[in-house]
Protein backbone atom coordinates (compact mmCIF):
# COMPACT_ATOMS: atom_id res chain seq x y z
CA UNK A 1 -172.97 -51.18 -61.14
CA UNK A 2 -172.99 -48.23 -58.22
CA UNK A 3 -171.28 -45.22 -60.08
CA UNK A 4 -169.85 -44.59 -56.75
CA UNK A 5 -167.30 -47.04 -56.70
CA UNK A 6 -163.68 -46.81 -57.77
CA UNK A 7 -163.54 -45.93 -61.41
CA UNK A 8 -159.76 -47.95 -62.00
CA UNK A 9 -159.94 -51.53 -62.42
CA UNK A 10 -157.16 -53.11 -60.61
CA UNK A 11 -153.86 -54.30 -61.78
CA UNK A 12 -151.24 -56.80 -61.57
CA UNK A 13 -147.97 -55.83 -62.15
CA UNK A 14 -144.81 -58.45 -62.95
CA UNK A 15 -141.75 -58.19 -64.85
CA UNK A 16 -140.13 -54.43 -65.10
CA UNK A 17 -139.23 -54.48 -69.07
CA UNK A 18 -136.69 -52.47 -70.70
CA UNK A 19 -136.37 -51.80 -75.01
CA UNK A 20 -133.27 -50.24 -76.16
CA UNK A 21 -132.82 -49.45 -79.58
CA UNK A 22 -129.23 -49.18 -81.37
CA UNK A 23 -127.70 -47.61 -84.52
CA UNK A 24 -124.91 -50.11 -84.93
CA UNK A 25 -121.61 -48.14 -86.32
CA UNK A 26 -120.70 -51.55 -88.76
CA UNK A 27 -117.87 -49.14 -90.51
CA UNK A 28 -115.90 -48.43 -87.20
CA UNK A 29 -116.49 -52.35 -86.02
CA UNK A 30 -115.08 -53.33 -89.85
CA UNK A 31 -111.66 -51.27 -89.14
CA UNK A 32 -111.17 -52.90 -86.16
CA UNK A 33 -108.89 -56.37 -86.38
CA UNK A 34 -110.17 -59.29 -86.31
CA UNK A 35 -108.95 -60.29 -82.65
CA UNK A 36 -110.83 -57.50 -81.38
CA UNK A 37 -114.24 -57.65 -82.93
CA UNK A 38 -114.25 -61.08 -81.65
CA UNK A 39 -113.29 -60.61 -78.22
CA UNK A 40 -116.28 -57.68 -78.42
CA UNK A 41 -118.80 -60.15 -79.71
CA UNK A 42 -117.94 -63.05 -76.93
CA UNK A 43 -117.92 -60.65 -74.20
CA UNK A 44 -121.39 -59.57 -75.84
CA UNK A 45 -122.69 -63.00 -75.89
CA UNK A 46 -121.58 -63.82 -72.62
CA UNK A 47 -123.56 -61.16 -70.69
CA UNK A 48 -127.35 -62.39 -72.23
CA UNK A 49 -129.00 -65.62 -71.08
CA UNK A 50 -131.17 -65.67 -74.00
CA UNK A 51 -134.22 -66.29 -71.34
CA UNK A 52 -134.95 -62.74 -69.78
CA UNK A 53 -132.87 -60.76 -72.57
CA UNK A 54 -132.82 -60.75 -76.57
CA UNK A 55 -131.47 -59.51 -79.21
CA UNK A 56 -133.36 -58.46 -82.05
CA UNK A 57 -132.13 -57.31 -85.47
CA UNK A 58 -134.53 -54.26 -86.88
CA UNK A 59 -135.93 -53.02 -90.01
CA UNK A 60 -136.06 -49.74 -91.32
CA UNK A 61 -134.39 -46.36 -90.21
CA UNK A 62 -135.01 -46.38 -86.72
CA UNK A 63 -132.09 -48.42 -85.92
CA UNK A 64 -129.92 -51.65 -86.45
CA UNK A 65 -130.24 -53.59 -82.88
CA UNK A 66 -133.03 -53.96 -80.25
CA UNK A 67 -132.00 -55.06 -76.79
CA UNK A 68 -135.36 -56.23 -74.48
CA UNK A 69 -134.81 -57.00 -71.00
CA UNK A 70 -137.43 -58.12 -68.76
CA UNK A 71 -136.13 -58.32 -65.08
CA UNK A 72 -137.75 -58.65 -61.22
CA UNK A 73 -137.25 -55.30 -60.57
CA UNK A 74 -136.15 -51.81 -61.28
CA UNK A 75 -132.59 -52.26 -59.93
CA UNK A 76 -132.06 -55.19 -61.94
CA UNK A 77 -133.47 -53.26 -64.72
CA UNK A 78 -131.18 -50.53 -64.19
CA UNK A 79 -128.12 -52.90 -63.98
CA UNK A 80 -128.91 -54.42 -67.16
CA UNK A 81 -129.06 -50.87 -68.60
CA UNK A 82 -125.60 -50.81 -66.96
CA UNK A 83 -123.71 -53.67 -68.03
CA UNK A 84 -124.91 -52.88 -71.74
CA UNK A 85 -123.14 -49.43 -70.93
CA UNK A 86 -119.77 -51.09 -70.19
CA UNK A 87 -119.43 -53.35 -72.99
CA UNK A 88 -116.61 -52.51 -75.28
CA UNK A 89 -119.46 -52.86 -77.96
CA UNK A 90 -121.48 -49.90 -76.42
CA UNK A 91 -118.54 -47.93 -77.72
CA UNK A 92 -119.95 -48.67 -81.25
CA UNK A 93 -123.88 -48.23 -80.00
CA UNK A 94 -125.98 -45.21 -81.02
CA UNK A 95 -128.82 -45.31 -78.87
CA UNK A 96 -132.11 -44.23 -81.17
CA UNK A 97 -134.80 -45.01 -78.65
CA UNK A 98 -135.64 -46.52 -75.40
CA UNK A 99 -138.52 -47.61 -73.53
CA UNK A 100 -139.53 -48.15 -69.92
CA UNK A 101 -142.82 -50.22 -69.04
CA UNK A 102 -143.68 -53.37 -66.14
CA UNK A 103 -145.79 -56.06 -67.14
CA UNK A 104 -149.41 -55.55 -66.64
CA UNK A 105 -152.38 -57.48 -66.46
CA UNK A 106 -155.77 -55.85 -65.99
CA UNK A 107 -158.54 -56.85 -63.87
CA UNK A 108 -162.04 -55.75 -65.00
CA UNK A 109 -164.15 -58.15 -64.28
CA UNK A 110 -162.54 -59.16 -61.20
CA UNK A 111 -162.56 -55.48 -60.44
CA UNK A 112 -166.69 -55.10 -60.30
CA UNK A 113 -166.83 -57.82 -58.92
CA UNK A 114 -164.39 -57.16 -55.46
CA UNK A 115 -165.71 -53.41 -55.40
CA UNK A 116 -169.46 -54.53 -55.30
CA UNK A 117 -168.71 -57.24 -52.97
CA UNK A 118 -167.10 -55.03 -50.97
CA UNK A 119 -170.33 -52.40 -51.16
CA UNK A 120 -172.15 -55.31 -49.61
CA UNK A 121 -170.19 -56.26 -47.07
CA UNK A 122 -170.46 -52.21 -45.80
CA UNK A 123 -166.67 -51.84 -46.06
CA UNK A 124 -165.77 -47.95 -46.21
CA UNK A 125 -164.47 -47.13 -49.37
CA UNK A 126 -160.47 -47.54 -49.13
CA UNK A 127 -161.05 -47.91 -46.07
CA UNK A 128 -158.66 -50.89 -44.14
CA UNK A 129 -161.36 -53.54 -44.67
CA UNK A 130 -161.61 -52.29 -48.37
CA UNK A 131 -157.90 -52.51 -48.72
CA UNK A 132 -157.97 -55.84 -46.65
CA UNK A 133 -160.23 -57.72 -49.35
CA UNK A 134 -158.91 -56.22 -52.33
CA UNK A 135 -155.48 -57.24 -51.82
CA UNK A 136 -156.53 -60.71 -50.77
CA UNK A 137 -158.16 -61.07 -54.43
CA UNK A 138 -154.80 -59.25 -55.43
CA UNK A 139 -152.83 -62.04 -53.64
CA UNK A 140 -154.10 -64.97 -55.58
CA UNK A 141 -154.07 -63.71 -58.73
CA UNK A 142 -150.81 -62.54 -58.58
CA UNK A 143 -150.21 -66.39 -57.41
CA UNK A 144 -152.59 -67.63 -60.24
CA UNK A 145 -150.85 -65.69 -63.02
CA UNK A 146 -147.09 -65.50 -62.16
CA UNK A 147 -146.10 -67.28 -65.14
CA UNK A 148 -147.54 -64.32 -67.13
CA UNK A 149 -146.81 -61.87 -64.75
CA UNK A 150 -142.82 -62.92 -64.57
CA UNK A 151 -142.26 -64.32 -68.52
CA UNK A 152 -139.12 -64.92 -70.20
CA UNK A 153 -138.66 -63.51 -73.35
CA UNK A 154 -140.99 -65.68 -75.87
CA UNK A 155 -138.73 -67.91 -78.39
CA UNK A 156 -140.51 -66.33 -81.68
CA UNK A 157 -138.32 -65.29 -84.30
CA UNK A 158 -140.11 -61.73 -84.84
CA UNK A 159 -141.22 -59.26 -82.48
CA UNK A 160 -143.11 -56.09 -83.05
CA UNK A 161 -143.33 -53.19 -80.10
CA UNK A 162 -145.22 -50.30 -80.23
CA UNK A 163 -146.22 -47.89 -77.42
CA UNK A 164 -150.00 -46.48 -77.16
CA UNK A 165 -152.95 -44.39 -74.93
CA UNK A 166 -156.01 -44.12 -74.68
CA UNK A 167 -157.75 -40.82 -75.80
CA UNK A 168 -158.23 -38.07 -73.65
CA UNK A 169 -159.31 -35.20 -75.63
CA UNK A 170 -162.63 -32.94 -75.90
CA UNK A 171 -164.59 -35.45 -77.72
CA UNK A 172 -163.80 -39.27 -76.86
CA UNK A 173 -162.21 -39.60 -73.24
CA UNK A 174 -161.41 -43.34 -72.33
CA UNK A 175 -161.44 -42.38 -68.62
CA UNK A 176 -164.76 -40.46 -68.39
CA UNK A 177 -166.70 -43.84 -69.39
CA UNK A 178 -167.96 -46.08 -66.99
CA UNK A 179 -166.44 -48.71 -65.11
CA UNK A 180 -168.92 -51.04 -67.15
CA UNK A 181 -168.61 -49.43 -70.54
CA UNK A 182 -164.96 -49.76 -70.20
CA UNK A 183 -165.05 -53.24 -69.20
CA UNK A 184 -167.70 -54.68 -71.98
CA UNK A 185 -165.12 -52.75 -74.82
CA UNK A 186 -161.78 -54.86 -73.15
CA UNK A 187 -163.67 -58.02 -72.87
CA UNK A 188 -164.58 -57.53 -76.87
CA UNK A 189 -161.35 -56.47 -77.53
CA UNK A 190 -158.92 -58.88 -75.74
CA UNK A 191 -161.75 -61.86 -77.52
CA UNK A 192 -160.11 -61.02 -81.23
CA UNK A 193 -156.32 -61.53 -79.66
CA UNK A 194 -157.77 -64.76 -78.12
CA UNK A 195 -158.34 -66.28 -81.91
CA UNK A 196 -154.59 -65.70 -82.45
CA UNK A 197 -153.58 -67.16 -79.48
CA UNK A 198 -151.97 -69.80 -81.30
CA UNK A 199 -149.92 -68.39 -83.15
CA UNK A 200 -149.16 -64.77 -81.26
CA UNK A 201 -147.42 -64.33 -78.03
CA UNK A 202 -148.90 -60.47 -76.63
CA UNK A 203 -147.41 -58.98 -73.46
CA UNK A 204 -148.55 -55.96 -72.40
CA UNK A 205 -146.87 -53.56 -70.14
CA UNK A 206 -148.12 -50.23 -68.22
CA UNK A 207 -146.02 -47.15 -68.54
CA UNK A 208 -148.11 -44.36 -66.82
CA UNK A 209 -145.32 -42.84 -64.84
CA UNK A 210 -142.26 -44.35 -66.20
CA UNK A 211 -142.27 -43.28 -70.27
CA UNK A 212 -144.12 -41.27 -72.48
CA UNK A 213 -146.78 -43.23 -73.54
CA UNK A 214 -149.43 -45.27 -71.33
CA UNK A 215 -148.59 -48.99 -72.41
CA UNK A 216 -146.46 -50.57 -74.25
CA UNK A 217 -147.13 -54.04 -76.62
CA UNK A 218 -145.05 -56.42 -77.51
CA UNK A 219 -146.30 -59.06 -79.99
CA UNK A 220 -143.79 -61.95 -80.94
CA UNK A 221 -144.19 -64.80 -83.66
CA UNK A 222 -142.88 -67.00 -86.20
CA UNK A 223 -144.43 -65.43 -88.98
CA UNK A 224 -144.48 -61.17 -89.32
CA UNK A 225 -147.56 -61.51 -91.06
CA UNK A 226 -149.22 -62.25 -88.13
CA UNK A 227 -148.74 -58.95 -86.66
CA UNK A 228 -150.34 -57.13 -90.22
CA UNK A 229 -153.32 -59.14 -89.66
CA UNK A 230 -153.93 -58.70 -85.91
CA UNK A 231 -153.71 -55.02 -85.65
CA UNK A 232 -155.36 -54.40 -88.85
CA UNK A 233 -158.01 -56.43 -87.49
CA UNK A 234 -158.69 -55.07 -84.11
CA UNK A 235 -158.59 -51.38 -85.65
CA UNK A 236 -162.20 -52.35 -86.42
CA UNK A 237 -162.85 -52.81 -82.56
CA UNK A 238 -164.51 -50.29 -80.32
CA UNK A 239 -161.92 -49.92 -78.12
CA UNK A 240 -158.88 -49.06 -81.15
CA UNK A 241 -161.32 -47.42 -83.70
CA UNK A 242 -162.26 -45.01 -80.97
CA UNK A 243 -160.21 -44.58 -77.92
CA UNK A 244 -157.00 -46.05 -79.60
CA UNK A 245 -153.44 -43.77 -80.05
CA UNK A 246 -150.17 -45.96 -81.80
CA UNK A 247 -146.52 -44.48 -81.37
CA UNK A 248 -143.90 -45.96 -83.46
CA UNK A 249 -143.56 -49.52 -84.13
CA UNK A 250 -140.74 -51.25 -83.92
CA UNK A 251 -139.67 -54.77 -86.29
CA UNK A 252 -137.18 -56.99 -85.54
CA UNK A 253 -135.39 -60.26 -85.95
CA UNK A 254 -134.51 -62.34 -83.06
CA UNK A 255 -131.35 -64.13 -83.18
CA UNK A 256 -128.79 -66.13 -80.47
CA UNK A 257 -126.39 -63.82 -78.14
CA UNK A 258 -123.73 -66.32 -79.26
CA UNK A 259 -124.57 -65.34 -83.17
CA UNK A 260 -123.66 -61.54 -81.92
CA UNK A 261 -120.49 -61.82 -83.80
CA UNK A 262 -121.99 -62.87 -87.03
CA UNK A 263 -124.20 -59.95 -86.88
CA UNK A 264 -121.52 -57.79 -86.35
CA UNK A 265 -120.11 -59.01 -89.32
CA UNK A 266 -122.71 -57.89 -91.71
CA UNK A 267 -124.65 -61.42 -91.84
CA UNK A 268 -127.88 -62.01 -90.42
CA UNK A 269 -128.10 -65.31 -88.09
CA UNK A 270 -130.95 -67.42 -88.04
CA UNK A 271 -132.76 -68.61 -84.38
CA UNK A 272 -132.70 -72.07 -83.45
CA UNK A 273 -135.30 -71.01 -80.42
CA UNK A 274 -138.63 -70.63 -82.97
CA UNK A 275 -141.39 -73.40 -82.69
């Protein structure tokens, strides 16, 4: 591979995603009557679809209710954000944590492949033919993976999110290896979450730019264990062992937006969307 082409693979990006993260304040909703916490639930349930928003009930101290919104684009993103704001629930929302990503899929291999063709072909680097027959390999993948690209929210009953980078420091630095290097470690990498594929639902998203770490991951499933296994196992890959940084993770329960109200309530609902 000529070291003097473009180290950064190319990307597709989709769906701009949105995680919110709520402390619920149950004791405040409790004193309320009954008439009221209702009418808060159904106007709740009324604003998600179910199909590009969820509702997830969490575990542990980081809060009580996860809200993830995957929309075309930033101003519908920011809208959702909005109409969350002006529920009379919101009144009774503590927000813990958010998070900011698009969906992304890299391109590696299609990546060496368009830069070195376009080597060949003479084509000035970034230059209007370069640009030319990159975005016309662009084009139909973006065509060839738009289902991935523009997902609704999987129907799993758990979902686990966590936010990571790649190392930069003194000793290991992910983006001071080679095009190739990179590319072999991804390809033997992504090959361990193809052996779950049955049973795990990944979708990655880029966040350079828009939060505070470089990607986030969302993994979703019908059983949690799944998760455990996955991530234990690839921290035994190249890529994690050695160039990997985790944030926080995140746990939580998926459940109807018309079963709002019985959360409220203090009971957890089931999900009639698993497999």
């Amino acid at each position: 591979m000529n070291q003097n082409l473009p180290p950064v693979p190319l990307t597709l990006e989709g769906a701009t995603v949105l995680h919110q993260m709520m402390r619920v304040k149950f004791a405040e909703l409790r004193a309320l009557p009954e008439w009221e916490r209702v009418a808060i639930a159904e106007e709740c349930a009324a604003l998600f679809d179910g199909k590009r928003s969820a509702h997830f009930a969490m575990l542990g101290h980081k809060g009580d209710l996860m809200f993830i919104h995957f929309r075309r684009s930033f101003e519908e993103l920011a809208q959702a954000q909005l109409d969350v704001s002006r529920l009379r629930l919101s009144k009774y929302l503590e927000p813990t944590h958010s998070y900011v990503s698009v969906v992304e899929l890299g391109l590696y291999e299609s990546s060496q492949k368009t830069y070195a063709a376009m080597a060949e072909k003479g084509a000035e680097m970034h230059g209007d033919a370069w640009n030319e027959g990159v975005e016309q390999v662009l084009a139909r993948q973006r065509e060839a993976m738009a289902p991935r690209l523009y997902p609704d929210v999987p129907a799993a009953r758990y979902v686990c999110f966590y936010p990571m980078d790649r190392k930069r420091g003194e000793q290991k630095n992910w983006y001071q290896e080679t095009m190739a290097d990179r590319a072999r470690m991804m390809h033997d990498h992504g090959m361990i979450g193809r052996r779950y594929a049955g049973t795990v639902r990944q979708i990655i998203s880029g966040s350079i730019g828009f939060d505070d770490w470089e990607w986030g991951v969302d993994l979703f499933a019908d059983d949690p264990l799944v998760f455990k296994k996955l991530i234990y196992e690839m921290r035994f890959d190249e890529v994690s062992a050695v160039y990997a940084l985790f944030g926080s993770f995140y746990v939580g329960l998926r459940f109807e937006a018309r079963d709002i109200g019985q959360y409220l309530a203090g009971n957890l609902p089931g999900f009639s969307g698993s497999r």
